[in-house]
Protein backbone atom coordinates (compact mmCIF):
# COMPACT_ATOMS: atom_id res chain seq x y z
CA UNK A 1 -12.62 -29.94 37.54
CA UNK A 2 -12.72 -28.68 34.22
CA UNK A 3 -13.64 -25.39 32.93
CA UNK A 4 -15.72 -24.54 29.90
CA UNK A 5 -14.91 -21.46 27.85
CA UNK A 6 -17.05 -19.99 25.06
CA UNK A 7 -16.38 -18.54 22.03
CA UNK A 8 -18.27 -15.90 21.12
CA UNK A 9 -18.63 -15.11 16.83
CA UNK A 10 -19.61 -12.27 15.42
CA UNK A 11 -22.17 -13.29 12.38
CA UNK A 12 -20.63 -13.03 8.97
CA UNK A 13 -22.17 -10.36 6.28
CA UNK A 14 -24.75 -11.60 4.26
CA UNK A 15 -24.10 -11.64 0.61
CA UNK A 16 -26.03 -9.13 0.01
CA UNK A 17 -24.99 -6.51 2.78
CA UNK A 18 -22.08 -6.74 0.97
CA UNK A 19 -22.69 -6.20 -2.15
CA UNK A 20 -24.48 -3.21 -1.36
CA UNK A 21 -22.16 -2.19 0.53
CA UNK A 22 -19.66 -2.54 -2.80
CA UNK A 23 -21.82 -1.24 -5.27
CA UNK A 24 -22.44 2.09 -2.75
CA UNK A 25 -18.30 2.55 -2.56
CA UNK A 26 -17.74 2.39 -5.83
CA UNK A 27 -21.04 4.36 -6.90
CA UNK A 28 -22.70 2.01 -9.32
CA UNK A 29 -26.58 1.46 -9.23
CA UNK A 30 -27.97 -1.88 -9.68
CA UNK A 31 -28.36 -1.05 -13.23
CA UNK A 32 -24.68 -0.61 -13.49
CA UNK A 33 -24.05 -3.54 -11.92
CA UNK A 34 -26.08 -5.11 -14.41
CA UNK A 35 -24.80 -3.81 -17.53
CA UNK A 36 -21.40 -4.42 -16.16
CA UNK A 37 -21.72 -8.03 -15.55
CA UNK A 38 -24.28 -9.42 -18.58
CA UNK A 39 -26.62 -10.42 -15.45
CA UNK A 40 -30.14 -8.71 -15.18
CA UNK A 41 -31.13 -6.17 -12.78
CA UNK A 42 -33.67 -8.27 -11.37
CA UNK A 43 -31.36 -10.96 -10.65
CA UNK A 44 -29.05 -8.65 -8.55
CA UNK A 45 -31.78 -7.32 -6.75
CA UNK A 46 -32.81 -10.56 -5.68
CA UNK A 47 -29.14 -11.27 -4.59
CA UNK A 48 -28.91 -8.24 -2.37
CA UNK A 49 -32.23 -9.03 -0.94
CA UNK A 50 -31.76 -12.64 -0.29
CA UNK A 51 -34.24 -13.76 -2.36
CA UNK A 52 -31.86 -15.55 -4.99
CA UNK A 53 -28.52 -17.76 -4.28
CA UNK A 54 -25.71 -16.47 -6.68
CA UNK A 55 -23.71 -19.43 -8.09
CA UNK A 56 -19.77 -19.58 -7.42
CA UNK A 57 -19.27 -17.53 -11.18
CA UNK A 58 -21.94 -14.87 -10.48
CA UNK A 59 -20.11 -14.37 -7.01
CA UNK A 60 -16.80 -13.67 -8.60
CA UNK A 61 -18.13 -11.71 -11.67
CA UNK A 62 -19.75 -9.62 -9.50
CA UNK A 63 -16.69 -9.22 -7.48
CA UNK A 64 -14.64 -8.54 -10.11
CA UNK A 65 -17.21 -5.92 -11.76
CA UNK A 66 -16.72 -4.25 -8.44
CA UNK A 67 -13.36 -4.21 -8.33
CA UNK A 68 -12.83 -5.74 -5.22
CA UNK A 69 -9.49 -6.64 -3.43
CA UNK A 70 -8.78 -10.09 -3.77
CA UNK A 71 -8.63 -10.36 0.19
CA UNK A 72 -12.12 -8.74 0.53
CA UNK A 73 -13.52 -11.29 -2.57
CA UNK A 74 -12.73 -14.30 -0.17
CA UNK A 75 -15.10 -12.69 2.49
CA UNK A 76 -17.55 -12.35 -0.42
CA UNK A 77 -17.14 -16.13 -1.10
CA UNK A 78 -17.54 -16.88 2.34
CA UNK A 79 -20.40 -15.18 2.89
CA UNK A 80 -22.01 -16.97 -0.61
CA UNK A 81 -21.32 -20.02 1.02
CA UNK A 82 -18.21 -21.22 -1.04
CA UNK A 83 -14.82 -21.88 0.01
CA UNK A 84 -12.49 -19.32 -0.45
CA UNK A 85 -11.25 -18.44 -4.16
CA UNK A 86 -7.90 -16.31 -3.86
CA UNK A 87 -4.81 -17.80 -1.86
CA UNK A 88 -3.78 -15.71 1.14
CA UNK A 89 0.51 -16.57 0.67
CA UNK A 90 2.83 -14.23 3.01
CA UNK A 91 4.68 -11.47 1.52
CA UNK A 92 7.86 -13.58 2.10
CA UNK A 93 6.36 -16.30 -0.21
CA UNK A 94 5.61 -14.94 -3.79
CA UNK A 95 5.34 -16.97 -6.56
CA UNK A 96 8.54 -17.68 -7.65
CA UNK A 97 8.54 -15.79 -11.35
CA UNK A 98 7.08 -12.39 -9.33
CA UNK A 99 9.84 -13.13 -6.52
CA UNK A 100 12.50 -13.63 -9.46
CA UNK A 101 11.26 -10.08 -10.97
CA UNK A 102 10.92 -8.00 -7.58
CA UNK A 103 14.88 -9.29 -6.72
CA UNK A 104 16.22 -8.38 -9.92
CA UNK A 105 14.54 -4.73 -10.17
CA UNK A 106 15.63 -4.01 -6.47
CA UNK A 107 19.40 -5.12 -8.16
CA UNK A 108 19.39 -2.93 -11.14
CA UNK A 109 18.42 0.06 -9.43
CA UNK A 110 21.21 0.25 -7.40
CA UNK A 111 23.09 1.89 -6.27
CA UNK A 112 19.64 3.98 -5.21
CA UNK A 113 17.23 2.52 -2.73
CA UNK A 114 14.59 0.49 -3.18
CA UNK A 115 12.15 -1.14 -0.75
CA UNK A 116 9.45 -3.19 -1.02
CA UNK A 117 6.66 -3.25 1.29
CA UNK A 118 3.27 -4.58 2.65
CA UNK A 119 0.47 -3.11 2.24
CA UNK A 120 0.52 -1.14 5.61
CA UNK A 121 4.18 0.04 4.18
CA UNK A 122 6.15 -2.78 6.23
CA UNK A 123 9.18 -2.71 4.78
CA UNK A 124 9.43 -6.54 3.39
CA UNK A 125 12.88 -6.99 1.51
CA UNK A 126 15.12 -3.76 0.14
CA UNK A 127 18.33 -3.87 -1.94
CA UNK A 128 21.25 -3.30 -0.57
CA UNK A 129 21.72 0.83 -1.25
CA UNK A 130 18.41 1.44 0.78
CA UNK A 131 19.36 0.34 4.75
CA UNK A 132 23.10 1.86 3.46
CA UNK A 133 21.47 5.27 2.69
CA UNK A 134 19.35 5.52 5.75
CA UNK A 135 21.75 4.34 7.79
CA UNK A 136 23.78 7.22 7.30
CA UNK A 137 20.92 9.20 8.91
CA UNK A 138 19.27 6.63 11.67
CA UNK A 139 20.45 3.29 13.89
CA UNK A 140 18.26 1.17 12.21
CA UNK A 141 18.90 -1.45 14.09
CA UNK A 142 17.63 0.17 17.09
CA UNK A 143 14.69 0.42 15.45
CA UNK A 144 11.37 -2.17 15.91
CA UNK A 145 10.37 -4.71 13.66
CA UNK A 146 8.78 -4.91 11.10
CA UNK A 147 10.26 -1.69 10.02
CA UNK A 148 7.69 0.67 8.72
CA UNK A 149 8.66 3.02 6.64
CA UNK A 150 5.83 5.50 7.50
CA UNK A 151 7.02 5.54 11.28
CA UNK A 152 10.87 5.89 10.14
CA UNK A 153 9.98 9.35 8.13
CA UNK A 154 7.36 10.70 11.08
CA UNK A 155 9.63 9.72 14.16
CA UNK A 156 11.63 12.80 15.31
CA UNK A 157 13.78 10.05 16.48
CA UNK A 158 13.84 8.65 12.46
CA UNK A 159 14.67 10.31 9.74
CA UNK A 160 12.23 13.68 10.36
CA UNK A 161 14.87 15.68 11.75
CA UNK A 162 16.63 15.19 7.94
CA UNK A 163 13.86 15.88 6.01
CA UNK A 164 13.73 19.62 4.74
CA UNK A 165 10.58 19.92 3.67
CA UNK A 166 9.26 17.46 6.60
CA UNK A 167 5.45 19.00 6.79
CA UNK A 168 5.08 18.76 2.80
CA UNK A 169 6.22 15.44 2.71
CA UNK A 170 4.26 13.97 5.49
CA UNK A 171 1.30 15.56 4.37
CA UNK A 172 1.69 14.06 0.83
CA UNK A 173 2.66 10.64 2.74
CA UNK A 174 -0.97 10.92 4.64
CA UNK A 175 -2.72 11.37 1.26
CA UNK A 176 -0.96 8.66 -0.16
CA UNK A 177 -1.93 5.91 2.55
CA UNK A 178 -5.06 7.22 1.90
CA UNK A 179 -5.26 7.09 -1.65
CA UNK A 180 -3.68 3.98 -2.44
CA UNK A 181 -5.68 1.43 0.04
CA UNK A 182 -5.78 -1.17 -1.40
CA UNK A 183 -9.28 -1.49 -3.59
CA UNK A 184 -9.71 1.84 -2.26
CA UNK A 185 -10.62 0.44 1.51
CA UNK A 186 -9.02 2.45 4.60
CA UNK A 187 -9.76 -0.47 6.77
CA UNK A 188 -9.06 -0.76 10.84
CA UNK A 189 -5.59 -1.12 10.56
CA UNK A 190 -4.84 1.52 8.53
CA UNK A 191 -6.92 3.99 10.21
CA UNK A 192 -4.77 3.11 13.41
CA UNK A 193 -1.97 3.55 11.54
CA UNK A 194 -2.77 7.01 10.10
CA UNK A 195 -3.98 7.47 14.05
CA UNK A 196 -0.36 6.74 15.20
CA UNK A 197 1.77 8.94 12.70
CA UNK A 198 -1.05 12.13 13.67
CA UNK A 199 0.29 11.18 16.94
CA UNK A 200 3.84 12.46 16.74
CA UNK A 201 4.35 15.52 17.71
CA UNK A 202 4.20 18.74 15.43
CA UNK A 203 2.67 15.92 12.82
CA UNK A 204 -0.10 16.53 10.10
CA UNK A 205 -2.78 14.91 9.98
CA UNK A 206 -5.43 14.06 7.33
CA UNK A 207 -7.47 17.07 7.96
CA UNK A 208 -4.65 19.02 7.10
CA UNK A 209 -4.26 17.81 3.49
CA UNK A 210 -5.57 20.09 1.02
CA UNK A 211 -7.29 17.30 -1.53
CA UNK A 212 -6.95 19.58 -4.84
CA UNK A 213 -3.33 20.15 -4.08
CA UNK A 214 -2.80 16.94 -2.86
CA UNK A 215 -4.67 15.63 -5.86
CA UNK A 216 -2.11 17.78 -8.25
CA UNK A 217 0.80 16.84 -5.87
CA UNK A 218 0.33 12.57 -5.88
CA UNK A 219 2.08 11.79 -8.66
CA UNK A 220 5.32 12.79 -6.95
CA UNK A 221 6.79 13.05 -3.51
CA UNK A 222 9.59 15.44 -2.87
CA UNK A 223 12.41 14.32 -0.33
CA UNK A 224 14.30 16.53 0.55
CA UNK A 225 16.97 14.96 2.90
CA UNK A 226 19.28 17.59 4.39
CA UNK A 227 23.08 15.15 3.63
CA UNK A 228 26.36 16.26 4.59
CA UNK A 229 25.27 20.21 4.96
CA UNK A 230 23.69 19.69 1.89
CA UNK A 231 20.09 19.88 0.78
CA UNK A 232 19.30 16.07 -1.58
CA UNK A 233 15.82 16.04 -3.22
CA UNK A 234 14.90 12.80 -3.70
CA UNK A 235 11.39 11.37 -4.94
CA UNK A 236 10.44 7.77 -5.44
CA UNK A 237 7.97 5.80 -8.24
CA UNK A 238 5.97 2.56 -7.02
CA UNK A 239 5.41 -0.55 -9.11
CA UNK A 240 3.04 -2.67 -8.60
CA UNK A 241 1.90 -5.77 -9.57
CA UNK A 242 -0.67 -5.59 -12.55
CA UNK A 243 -2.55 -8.95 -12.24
CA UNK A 244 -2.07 -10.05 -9.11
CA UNK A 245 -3.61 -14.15 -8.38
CA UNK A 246 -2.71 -14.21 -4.55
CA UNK A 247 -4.06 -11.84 -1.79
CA UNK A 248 -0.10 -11.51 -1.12
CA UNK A 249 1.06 -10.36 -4.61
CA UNK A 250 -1.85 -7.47 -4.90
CA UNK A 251 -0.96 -5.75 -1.39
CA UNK A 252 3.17 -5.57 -2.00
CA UNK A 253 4.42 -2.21 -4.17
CA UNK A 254 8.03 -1.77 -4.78
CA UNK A 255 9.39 1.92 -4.17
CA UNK A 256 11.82 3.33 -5.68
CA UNK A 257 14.13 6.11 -4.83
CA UNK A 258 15.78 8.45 -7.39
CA UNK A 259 17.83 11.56 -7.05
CA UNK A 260 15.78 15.05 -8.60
CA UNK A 261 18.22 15.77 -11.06
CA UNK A 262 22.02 15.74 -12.07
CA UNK A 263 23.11 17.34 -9.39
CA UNK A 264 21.60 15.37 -6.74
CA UNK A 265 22.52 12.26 -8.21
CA UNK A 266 26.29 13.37 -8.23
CA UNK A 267 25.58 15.07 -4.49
CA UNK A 268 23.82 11.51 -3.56
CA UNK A 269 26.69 9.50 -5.31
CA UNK A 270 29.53 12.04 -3.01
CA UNK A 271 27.36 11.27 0.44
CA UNK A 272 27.52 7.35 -0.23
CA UNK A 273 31.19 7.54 -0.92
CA UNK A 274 30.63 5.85 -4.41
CA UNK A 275 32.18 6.35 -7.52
CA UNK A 276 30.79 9.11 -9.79
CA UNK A 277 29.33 7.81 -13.34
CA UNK A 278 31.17 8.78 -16.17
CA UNK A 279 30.49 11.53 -18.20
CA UNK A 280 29.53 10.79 -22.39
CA UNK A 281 32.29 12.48 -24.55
């Protein structure tokens, strides 16, 4: 006896539904649209409405005029008709000149950390000062994988109990996710994600952010890790990659860690047990 199963699909966006949906995000009229891409008005209305097929080129000008993530341009193909332009790769399988790069920054910046993560901030690959320094403070390998660095600094069983200025951080952390979606899109996985860290207890959430001051605030993040009786302010810079040809490459940042000042560097340098730098004459 044999059983028969069905699978049920959900239809796939129409063209364009999704340019529309595009073009409303990032605020442009059809106009803009226009002017942006050297294609007429006209002929973009009649691609939103169905009544004209865009050819493979229009599709990715259009895409690119937009400024969409390379992940949400293959769903554009797709729903064009054509096979999928941008290759999806793992964040474990960069092209080898970006891999080459990514290794040798997380090397020259020790003996801080450095992590590098996905682009719901998994942590992918660190160097080796970055699972030293937290480990002073957590049992990392207690902890689940992937690691995610978002639920290490909200946990009150991570590294919140050593953050000073826990509430100012997180809340800067919130605006952050927020901020730097990729292409701008909080899709479902980051909204659970932003759902879960809300969830800890005594934890911000978005509605707490002020945007101005969050706004004047994003360029930096201040850590302030209580080390050793000692208060270390910390903040970190992310790279990313600038022309990214694989879904992969344009969702990984690298963050680095650096000390505030002098002091902390020689406090941070005293708390890993290393060797201070020597002084110029």
């Amino acid at each position: 006896m044999s059983t028969l199963s069905q699978t049920i699909h959900r239809p796939r966006p129409a063209i364009g539904e999704l340019l529309r949906h595009w073009r409303a995000l990032r605020g442009k009229s059809q106009l803009d649209l226009a002017l942006d891409t050297g294609i007429s008005q006209k002929h973009v209305s009649f691609v939103e409405t169905g009544r004209s097929a865009p050819s493979r080129q229009m599709v990715i000008d259009l895409a690119d005029a937009l400024s969409v993530p390379l992940r949400e341009r293959n769903e554009i193909m797709l729903a064009a008709g054509y096979a999928p332009h941008y290759a999806k790769g793992t964040p474990g399988e960069l092209p080898v000149e970006i891999d080459r790069a990514i290794g040798r920054m997380l090397r020259q910046h020790q003996p801080f950390p450095a992590l590098v993560l996905d682009r719901y901030w998994n942590v992918i690959r660190t160097n080796e000062a970055a699972p030293a320094f937290f480990g002073k403070f957590v049992d990392l390998q207690s902890r689940p994988t992937p690691r995610n660095l978002l639920h290490l600094v909200f946990d009150p069983q991570g590294l919140r109990p050593f953050i000073a200025n826990f509430a100012e951080t997180a809340r800067g952390l919130l605006w952050r996710v927020r901020r730097e979606c990729v292409g701008g899109i909080v899709d479902k996985a980051t909204e659970r994600l932003l759902a879960e860290l809300a969830a800890y207890p005594g934890a911000p959430s978005l509605n707490d952010c002020d945007p101005e001051e969050q706004n004047r605030s994003l360029a930096v993040i201040p850590l302030k890790f209580q080390a050793a009786g000692k208060a270390l302010p910390m903040f970190s810079m992310i790279t990313t990659v600038g022309t990214p040809q694989t879904i992969a490459t344009e969702e990984i940042r690298l963050e680095s860690m650096f000390p505030a000042d002098d002091a902390a560097e020689n406090d941070y340098l005293e708390f890993m047990e290393l060797s201070q730098p020597a002084q110029p004459d």
